[in-house]
C-alpha atoms as a PDB file:
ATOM      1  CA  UNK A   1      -4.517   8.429  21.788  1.00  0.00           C
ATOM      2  CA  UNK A   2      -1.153   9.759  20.037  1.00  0.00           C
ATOM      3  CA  UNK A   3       0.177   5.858  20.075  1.00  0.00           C
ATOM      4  CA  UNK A   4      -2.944   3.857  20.828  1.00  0.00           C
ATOM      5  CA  UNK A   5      -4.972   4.171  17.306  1.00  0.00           C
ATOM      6  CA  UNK A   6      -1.925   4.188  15.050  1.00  0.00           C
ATOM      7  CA  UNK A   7      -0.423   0.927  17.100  1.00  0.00           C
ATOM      8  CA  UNK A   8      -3.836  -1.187  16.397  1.00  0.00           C
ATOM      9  CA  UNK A   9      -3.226  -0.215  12.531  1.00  0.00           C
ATOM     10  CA  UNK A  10       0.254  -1.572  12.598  1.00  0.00           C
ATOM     11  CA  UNK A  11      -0.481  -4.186  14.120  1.00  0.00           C
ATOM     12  CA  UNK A  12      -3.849  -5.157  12.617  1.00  0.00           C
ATOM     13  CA  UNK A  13      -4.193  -4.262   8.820  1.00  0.00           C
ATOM     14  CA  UNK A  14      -4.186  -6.694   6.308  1.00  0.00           C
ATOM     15  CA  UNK A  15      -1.697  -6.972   3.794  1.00  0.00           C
ATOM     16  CA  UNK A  16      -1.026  -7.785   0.102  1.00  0.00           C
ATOM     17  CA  UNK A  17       1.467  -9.744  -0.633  1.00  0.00           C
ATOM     18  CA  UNK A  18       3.524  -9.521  -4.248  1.00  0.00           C
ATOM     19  CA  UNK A  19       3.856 -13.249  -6.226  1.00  0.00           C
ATOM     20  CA  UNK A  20       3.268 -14.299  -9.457  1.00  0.00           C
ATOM     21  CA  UNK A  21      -0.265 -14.912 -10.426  1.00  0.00           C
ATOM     22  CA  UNK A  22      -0.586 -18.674 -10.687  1.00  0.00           C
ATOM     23  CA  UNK A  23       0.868 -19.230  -7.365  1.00  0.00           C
ATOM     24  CA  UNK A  24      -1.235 -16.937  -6.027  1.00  0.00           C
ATOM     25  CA  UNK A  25      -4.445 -18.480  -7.183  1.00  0.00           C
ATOM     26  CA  UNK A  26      -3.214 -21.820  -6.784  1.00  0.00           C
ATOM     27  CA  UNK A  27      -3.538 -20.749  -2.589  1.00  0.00           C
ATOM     28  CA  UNK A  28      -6.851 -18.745  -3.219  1.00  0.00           C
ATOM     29  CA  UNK A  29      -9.188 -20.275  -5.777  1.00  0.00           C
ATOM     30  CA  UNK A  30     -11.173 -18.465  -8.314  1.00  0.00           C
ATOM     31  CA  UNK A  31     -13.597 -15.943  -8.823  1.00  0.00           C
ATOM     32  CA  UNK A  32     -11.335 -13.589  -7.513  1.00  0.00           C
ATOM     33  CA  UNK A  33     -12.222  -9.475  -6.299  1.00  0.00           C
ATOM     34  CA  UNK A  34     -10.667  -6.967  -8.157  1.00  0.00           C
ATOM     35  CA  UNK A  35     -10.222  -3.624  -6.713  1.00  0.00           C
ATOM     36  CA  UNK A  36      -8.210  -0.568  -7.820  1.00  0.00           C
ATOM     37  CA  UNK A  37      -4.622   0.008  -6.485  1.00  0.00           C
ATOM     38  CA  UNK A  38      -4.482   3.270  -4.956  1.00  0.00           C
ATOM     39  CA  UNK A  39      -1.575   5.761  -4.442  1.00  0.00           C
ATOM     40  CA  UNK A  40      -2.004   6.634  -1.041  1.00  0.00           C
ATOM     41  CA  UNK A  41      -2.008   6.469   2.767  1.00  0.00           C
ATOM     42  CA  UNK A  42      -3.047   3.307   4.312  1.00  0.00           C
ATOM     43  CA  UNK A  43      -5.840   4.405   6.953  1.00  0.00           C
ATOM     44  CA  UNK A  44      -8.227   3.268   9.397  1.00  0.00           C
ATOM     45  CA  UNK A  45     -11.534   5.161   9.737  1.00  0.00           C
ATOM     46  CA  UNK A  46     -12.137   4.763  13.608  1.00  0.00           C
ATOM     47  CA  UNK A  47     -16.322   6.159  14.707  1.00  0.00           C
ATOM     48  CA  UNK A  48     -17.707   6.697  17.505  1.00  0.00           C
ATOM     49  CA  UNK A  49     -21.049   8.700  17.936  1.00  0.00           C
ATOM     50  CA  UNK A  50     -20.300  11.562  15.304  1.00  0.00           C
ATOM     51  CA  UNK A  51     -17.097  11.508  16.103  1.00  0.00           C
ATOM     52  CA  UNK A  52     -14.468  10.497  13.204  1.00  0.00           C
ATOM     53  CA  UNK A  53     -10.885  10.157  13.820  1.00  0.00           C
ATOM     54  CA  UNK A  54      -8.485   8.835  10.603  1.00  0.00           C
ATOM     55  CA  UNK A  55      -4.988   6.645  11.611  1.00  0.00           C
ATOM     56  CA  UNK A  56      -2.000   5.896   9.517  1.00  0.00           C
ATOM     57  CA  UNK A  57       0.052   2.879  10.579  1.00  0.00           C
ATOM     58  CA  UNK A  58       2.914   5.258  11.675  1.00  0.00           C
ATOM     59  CA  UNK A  59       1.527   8.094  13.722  1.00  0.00           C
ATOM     60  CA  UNK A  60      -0.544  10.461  11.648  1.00  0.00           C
ATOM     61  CA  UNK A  61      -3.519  11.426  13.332  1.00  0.00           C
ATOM     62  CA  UNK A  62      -6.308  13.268  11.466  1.00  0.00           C
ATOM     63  CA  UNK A  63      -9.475  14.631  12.547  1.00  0.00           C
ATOM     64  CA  UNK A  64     -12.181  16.481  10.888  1.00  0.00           C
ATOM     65  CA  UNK A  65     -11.239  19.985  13.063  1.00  0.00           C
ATOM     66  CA  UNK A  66      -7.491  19.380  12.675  1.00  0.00           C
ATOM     67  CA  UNK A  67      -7.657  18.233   8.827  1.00  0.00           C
ATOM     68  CA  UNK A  68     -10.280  19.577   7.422  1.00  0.00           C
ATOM     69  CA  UNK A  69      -9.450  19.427   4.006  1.00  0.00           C
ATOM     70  CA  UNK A  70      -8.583  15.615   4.470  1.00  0.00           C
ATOM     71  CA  UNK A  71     -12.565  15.085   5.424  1.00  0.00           C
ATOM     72  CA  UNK A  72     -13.360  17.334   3.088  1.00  0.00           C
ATOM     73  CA  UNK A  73     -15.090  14.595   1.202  1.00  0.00           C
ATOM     74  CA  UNK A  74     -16.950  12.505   3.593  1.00  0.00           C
ATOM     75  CA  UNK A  75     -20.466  13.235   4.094  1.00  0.00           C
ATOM     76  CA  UNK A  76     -22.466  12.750   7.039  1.00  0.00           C
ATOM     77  CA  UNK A  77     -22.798   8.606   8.136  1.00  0.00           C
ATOM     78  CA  UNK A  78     -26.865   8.265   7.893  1.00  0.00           C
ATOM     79  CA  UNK A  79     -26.513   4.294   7.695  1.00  0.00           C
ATOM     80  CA  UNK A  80     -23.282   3.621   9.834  1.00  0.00           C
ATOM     81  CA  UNK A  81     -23.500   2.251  13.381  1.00  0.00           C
ATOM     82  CA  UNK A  82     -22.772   4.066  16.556  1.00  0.00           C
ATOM     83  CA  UNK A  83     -18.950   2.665  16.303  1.00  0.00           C
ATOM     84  CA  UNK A  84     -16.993   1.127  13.794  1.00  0.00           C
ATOM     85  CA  UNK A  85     -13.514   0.777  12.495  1.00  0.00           C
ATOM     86  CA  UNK A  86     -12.986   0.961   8.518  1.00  0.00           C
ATOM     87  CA  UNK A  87     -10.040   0.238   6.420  1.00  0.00           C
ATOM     88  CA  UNK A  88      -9.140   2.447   3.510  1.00  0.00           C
ATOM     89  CA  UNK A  89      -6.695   4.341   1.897  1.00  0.00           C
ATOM     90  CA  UNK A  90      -6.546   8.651   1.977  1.00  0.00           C
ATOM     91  CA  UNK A  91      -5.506   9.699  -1.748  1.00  0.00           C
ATOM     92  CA  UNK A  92      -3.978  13.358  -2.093  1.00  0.00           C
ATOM     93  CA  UNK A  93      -6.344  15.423  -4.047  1.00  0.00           C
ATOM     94  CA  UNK A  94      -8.767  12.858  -4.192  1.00  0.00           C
ATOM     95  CA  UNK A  95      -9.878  12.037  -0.644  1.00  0.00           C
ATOM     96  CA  UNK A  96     -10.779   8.916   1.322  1.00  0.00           C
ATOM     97  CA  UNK A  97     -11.815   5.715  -0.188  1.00  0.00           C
ATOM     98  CA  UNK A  98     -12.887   2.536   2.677  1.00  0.00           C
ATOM     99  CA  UNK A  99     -12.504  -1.173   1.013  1.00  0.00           C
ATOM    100  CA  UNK A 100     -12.964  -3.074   4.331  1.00  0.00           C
ATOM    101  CA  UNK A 101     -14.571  -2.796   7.562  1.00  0.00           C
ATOM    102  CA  UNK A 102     -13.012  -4.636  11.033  1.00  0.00           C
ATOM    103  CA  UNK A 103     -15.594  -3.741  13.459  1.00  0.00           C
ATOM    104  CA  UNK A 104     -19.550  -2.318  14.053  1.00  0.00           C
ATOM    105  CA  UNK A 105     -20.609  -1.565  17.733  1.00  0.00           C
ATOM    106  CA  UNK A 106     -19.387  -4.726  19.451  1.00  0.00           C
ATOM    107  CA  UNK A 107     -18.873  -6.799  16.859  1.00  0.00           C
ATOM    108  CA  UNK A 108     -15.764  -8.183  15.709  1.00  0.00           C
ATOM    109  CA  UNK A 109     -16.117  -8.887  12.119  1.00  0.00           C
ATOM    110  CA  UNK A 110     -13.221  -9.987  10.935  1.00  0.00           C
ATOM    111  CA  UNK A 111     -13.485 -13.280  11.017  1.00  0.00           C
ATOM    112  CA  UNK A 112     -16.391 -12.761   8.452  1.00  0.00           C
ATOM    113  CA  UNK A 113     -15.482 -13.987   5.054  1.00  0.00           C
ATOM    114  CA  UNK A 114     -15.139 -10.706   2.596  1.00  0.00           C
ATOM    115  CA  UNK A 115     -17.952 -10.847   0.482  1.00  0.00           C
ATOM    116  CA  UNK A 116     -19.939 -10.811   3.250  1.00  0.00           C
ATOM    117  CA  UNK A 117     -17.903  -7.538   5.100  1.00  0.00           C
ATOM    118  CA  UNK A 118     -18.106  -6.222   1.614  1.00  0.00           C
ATOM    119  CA  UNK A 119     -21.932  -6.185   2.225  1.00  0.00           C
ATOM    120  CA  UNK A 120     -21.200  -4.657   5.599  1.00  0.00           C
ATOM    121  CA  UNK A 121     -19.549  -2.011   4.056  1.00  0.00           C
ATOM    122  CA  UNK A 122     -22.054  -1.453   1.241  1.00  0.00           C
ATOM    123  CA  UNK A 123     -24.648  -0.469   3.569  1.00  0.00           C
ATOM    124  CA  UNK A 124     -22.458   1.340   6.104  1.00  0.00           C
ATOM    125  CA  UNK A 125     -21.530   3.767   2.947  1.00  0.00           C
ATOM    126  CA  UNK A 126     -25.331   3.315   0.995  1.00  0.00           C
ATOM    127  CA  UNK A 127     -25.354   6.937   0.539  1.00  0.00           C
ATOM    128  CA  UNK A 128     -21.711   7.639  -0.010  1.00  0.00           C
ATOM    129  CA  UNK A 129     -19.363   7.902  -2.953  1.00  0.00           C
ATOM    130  CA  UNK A 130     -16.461   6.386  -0.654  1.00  0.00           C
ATOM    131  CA  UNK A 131     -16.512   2.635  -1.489  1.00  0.00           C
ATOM    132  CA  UNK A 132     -13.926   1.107  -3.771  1.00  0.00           C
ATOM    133  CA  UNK A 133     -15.153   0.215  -6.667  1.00  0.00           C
ATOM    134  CA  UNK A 134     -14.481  -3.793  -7.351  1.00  0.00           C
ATOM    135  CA  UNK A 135     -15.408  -6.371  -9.863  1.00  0.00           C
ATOM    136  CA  UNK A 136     -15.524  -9.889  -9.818  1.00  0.00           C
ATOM    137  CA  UNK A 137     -12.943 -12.187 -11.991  1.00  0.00           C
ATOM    138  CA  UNK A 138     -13.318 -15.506 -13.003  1.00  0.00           C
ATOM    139  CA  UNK A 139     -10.243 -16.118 -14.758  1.00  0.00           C
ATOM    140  CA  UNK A 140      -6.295 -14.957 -14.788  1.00  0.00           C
ATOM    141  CA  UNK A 141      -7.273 -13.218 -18.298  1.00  0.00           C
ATOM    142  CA  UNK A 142     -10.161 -11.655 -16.540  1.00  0.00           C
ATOM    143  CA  UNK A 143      -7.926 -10.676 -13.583  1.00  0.00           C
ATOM    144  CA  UNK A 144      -4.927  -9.373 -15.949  1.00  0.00           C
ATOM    145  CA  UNK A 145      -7.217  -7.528 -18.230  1.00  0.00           C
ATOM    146  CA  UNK A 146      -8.971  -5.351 -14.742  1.00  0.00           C
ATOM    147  CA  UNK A 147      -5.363  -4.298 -13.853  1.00  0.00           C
ATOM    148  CA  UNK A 148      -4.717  -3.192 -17.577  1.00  0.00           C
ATOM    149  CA  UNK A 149      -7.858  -1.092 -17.043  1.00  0.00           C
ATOM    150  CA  UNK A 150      -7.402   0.308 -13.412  1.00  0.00           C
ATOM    151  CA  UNK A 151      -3.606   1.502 -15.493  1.00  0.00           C
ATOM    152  CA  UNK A 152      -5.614   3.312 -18.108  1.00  0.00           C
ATOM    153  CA  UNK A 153      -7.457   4.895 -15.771  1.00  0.00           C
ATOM    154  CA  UNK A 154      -4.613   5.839 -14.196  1.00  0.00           C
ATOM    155  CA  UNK A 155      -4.092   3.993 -10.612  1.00  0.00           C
ATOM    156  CA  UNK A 156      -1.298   1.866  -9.684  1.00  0.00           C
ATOM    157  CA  UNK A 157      -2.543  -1.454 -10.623  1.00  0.00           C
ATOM    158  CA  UNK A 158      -4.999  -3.872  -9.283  1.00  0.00           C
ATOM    159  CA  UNK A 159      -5.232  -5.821  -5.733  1.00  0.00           C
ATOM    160  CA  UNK A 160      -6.834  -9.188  -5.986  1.00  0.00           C
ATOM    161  CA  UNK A 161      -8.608 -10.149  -3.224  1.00  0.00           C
ATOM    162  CA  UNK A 162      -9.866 -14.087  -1.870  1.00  0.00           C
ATOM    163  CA  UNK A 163     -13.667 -13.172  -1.664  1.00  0.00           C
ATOM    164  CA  UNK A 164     -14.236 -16.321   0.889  1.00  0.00           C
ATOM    165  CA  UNK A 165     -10.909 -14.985   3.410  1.00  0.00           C
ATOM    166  CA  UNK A 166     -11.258 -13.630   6.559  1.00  0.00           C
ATOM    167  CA  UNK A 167      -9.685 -10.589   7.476  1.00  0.00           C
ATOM    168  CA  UNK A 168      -5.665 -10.539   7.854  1.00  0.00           C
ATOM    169  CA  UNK A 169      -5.815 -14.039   6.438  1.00  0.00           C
ATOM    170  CA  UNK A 170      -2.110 -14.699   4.850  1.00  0.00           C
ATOM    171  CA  UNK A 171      -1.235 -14.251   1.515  1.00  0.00           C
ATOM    172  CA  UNK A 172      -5.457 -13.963   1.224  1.00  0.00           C
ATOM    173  CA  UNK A 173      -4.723 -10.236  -1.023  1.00  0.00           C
ATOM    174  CA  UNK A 174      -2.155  -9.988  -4.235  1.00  0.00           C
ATOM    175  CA  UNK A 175      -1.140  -6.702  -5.197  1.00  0.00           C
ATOM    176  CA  UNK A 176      -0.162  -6.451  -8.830  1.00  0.00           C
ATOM    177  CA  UNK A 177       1.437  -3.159 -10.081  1.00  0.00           C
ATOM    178  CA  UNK A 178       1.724  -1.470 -13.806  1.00  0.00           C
ATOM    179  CA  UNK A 179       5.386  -2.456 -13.260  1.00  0.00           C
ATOM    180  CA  UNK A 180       7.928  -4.041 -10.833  1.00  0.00           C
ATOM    181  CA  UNK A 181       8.949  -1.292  -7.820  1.00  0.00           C
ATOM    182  CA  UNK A 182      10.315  -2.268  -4.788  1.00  0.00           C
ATOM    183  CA  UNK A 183      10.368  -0.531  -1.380  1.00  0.00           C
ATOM    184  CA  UNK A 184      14.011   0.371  -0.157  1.00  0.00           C
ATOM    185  CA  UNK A 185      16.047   2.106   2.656  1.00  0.00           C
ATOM    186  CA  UNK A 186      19.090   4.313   2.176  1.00  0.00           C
ATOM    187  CA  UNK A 187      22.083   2.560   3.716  1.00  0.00           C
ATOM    188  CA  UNK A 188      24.373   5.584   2.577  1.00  0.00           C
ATOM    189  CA  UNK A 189      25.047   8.222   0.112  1.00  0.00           C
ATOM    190  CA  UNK A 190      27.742   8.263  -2.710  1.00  0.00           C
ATOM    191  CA  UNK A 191      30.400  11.420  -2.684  1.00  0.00           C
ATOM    192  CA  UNK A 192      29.923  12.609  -5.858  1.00  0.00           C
ATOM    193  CA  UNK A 193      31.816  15.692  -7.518  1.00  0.00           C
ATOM    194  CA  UNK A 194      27.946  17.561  -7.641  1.00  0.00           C
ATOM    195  CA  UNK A 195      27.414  16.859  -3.933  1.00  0.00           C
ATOM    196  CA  UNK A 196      30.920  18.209  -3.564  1.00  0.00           C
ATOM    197  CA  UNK A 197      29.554  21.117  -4.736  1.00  0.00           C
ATOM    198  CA  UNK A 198      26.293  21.738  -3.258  1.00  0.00           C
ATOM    199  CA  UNK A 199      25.929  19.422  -0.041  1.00  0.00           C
ATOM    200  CA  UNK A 200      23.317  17.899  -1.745  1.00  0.00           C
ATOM    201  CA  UNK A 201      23.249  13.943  -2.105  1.00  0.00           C
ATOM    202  CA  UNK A 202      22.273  13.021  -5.539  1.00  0.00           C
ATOM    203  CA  UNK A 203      23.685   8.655  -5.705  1.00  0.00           C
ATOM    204  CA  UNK A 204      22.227   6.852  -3.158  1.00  0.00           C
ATOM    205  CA  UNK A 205      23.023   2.533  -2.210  1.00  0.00           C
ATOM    206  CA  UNK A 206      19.522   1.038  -0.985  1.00  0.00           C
ATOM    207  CA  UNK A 207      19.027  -2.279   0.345  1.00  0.00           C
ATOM    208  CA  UNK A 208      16.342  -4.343   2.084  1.00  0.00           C
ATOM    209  CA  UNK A 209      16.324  -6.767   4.673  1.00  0.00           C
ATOM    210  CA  UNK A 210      16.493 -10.602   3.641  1.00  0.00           C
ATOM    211  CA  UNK A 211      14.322 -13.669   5.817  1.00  0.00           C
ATOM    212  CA  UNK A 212      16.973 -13.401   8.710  1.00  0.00           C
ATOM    213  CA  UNK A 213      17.088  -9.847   9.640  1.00  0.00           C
ATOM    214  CA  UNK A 214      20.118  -9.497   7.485  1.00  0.00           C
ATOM    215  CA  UNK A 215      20.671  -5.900   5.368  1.00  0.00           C
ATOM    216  CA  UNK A 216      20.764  -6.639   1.398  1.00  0.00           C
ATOM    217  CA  UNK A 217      22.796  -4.152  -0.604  1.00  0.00           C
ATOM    218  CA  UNK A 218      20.799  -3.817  -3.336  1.00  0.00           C
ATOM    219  CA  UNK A 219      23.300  -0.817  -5.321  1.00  0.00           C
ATOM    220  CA  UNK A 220      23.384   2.673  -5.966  1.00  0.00           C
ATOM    221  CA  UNK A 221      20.132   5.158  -7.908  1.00  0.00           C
ATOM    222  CA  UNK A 222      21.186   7.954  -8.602  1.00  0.00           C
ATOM    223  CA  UNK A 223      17.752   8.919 -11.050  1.00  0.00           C
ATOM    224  CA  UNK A 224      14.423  10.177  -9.765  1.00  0.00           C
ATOM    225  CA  UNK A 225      11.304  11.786 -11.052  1.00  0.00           C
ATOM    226  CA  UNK A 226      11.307  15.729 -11.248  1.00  0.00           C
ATOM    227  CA  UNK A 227       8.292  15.303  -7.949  1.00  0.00           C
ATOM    228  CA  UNK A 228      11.222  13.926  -5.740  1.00  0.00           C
ATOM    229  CA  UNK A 229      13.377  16.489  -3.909  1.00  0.00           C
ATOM    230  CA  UNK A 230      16.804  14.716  -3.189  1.00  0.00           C
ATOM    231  CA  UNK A 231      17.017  17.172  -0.113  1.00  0.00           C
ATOM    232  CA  UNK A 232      14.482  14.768   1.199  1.00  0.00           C
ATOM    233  CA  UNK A 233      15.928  10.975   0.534  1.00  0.00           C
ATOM    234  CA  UNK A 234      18.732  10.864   3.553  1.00  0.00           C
ATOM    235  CA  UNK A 235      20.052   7.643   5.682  1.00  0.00           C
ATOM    236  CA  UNK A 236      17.531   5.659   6.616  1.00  0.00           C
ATOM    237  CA  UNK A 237      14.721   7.307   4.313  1.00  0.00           C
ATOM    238  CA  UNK A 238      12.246   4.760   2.901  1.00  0.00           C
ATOM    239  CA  UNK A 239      12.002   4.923  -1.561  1.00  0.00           C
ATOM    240  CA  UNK A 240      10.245   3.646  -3.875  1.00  0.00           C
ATOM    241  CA  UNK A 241      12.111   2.491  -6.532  1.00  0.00           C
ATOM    242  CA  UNK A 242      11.163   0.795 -10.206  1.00  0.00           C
ATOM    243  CA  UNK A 243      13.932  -1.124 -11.840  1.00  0.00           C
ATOM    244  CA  UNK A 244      14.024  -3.276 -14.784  1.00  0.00           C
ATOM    245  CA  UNK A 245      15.436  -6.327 -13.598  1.00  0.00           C
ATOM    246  CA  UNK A 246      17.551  -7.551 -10.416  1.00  0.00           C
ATOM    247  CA  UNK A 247      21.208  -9.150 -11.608  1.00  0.00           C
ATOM    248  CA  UNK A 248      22.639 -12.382 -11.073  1.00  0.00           C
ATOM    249  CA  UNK A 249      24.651 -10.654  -8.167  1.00  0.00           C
ATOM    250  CA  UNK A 250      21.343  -9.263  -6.288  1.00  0.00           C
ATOM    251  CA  UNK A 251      21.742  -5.777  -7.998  1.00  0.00           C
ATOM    252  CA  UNK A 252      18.919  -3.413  -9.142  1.00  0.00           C
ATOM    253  CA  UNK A 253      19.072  -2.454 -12.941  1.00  0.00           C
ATOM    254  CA  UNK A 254      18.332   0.538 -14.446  1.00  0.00           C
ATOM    255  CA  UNK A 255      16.986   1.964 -11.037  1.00  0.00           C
ATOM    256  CA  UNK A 256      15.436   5.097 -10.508  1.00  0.00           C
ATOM    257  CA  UNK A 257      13.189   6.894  -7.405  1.00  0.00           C
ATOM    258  CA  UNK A 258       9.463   7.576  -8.162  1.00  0.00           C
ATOM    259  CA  UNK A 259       8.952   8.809  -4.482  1.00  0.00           C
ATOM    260  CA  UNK A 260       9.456   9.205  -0.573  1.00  0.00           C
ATOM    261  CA  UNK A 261       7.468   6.825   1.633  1.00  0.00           C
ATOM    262  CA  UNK A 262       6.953   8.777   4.703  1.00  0.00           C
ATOM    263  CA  UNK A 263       4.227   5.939   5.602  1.00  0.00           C
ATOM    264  CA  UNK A 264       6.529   3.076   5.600  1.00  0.00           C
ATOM    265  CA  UNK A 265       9.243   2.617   7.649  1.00  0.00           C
ATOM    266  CA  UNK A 266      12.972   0.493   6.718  1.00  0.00           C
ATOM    267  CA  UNK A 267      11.553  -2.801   8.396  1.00  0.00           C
ATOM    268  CA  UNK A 268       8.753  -3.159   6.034  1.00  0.00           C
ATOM    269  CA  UNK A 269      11.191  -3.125   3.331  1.00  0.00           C
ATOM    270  CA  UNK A 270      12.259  -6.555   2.733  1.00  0.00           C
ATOM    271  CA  UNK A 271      13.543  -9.051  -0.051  1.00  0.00           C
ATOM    272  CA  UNK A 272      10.808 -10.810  -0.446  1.00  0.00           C
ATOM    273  CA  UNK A 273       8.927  -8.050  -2.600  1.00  0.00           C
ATOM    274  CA  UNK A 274      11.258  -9.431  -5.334  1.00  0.00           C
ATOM    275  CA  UNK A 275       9.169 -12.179  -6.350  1.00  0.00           C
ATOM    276  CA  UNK A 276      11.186 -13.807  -9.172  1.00  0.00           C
ATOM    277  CA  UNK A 277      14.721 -15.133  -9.478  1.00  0.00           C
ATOM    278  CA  UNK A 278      17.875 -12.825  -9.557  1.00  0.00           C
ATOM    279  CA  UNK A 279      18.105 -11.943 -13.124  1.00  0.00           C
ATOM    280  CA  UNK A 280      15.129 -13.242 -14.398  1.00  0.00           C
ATOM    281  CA  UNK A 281      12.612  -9.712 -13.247  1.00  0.00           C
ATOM    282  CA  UNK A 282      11.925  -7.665 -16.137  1.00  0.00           C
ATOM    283  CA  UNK A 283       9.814  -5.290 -16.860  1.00  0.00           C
END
């Protein structure tokens, strides 16, 4: 089970892609679901009996007797089916929150459109506080104006969702953050006199990977949020990084680290999360 439940993750959650509105919704037509953007771990609720067994798309493995504070949260299932497979995301210090549901029993429902898995899932969790909340937009203003108010509450942003797509459809979920980040690797470390010092990196160069497979150098950050400990960002470590705009010559400015993904790995960091023209992404 070590590989098996965290492989069907990988390979079967959907994603959200990052483009400018008005593209977006010129592929996926309004009204348009809103949903909180979460800072989390992407997981899959997996059921079977009373049984409950949480998978990240890299390898974690949770279970109620190994992690109990994870399910610390989650009540008994009085309205769930035998099986079923759920998509959510586990929040540190908050607990689990589900948005989407694959599979009940023998049923394959992904090919259901999502309002009508979102009713699924309503009655699945009836009972429950561990839904994610969502509203329905009928306009960019509307849409714009959700994600300003998920921010004052204090998540990440919004994900806009095609209420009449299937599950895993492309470019079917946008994910719009409070500002622009982007999702690097460390390609190497910078000798500075302080690491000289201490043995401690504290410049790093980042890069993604462009449409062919290629590595993008992408410069040095050498900032980062008190939360980060630069022991932990080494070759090869996946960061999160917000910038104020990318230069003419494919360079971050005025970079710095807000944290260490240790649920993404460096081939889901990739040049397309830049979603504007060199030069012209600003914050």
């Amino acid at each position: 089970m070590s590989d098996l439940l965290p492989n069907y993750v990988l390979e079967n959650y959907s994603k959200a892609v990052k483009t400018d509105l008005s593209t977006w919704l010129s592929l996926n037509p309004l009204p348009s679901l809103c949903e909180p953007k979460l800072d989390g771990i992407r997981v899959f609720l997996f059921k079977s009996g009373d049984e409950l067994v949480l998978s990240s798309k890299h390898g974690g493995i949770y279970t109620p007797k190994g992690n109990p504070k994870v399910f610390a949260k989650v009540p008994e299932f009085l309205h769930a089916p035998h099986r079923a497979i759920l998509d959510g995301e586990y929040v540190a210090h908050e607990g689990l929150f589900l948005f989407d549901v694959l599979r009940i029993d023998e049923r394959d429902v992904r090919p259901l459109v999502l309002k009508e898995r979102k009713k699924i899932l309503k009655e699945i969790l009836r009972g429950t506080d561990l839904e994610v909340p969502f509203t329905l937009a009928r306009s960019s203003e509307e849409i714009t104006a959700q994600k300003e108010e998920f921010v004052q509450k204090g998540r990440e942003g919004v994900i806009v969702k095609n209420p009449s797509s299937t599950y895993g459809q492309p470019n079917s979920w946008l994910k719009m953050k409070r500002y622009d980040t982007i999702d690097c690797f460390v390609m190497d470390y910078e000798e500075t006199p302080d690491m000289k010092k201490t043995g401690i990196p504290r410049s790093w160069y980042v890069g993604v990977y462009d449409a062919a497979g290629q590595r993008v150098n992408l410069g040095k950050v050498g900032s980062f949020v008190e939360k980060v400990d630069p022991r932990q960002v080494r070759i090869g470590s996946v960061i999160e990084v917000r910038f104020q705009e990318v230069t003419d010559d494919m360079k971050l400015r005025a970079p710095f680290i807000l944290k260490v993904r240790h649920d993404k790995i460096p081939a889901e960091c990739l040049l397309s999360q830049i979603r504007q023209e060199p030069g012209k992404i600003s914050h």
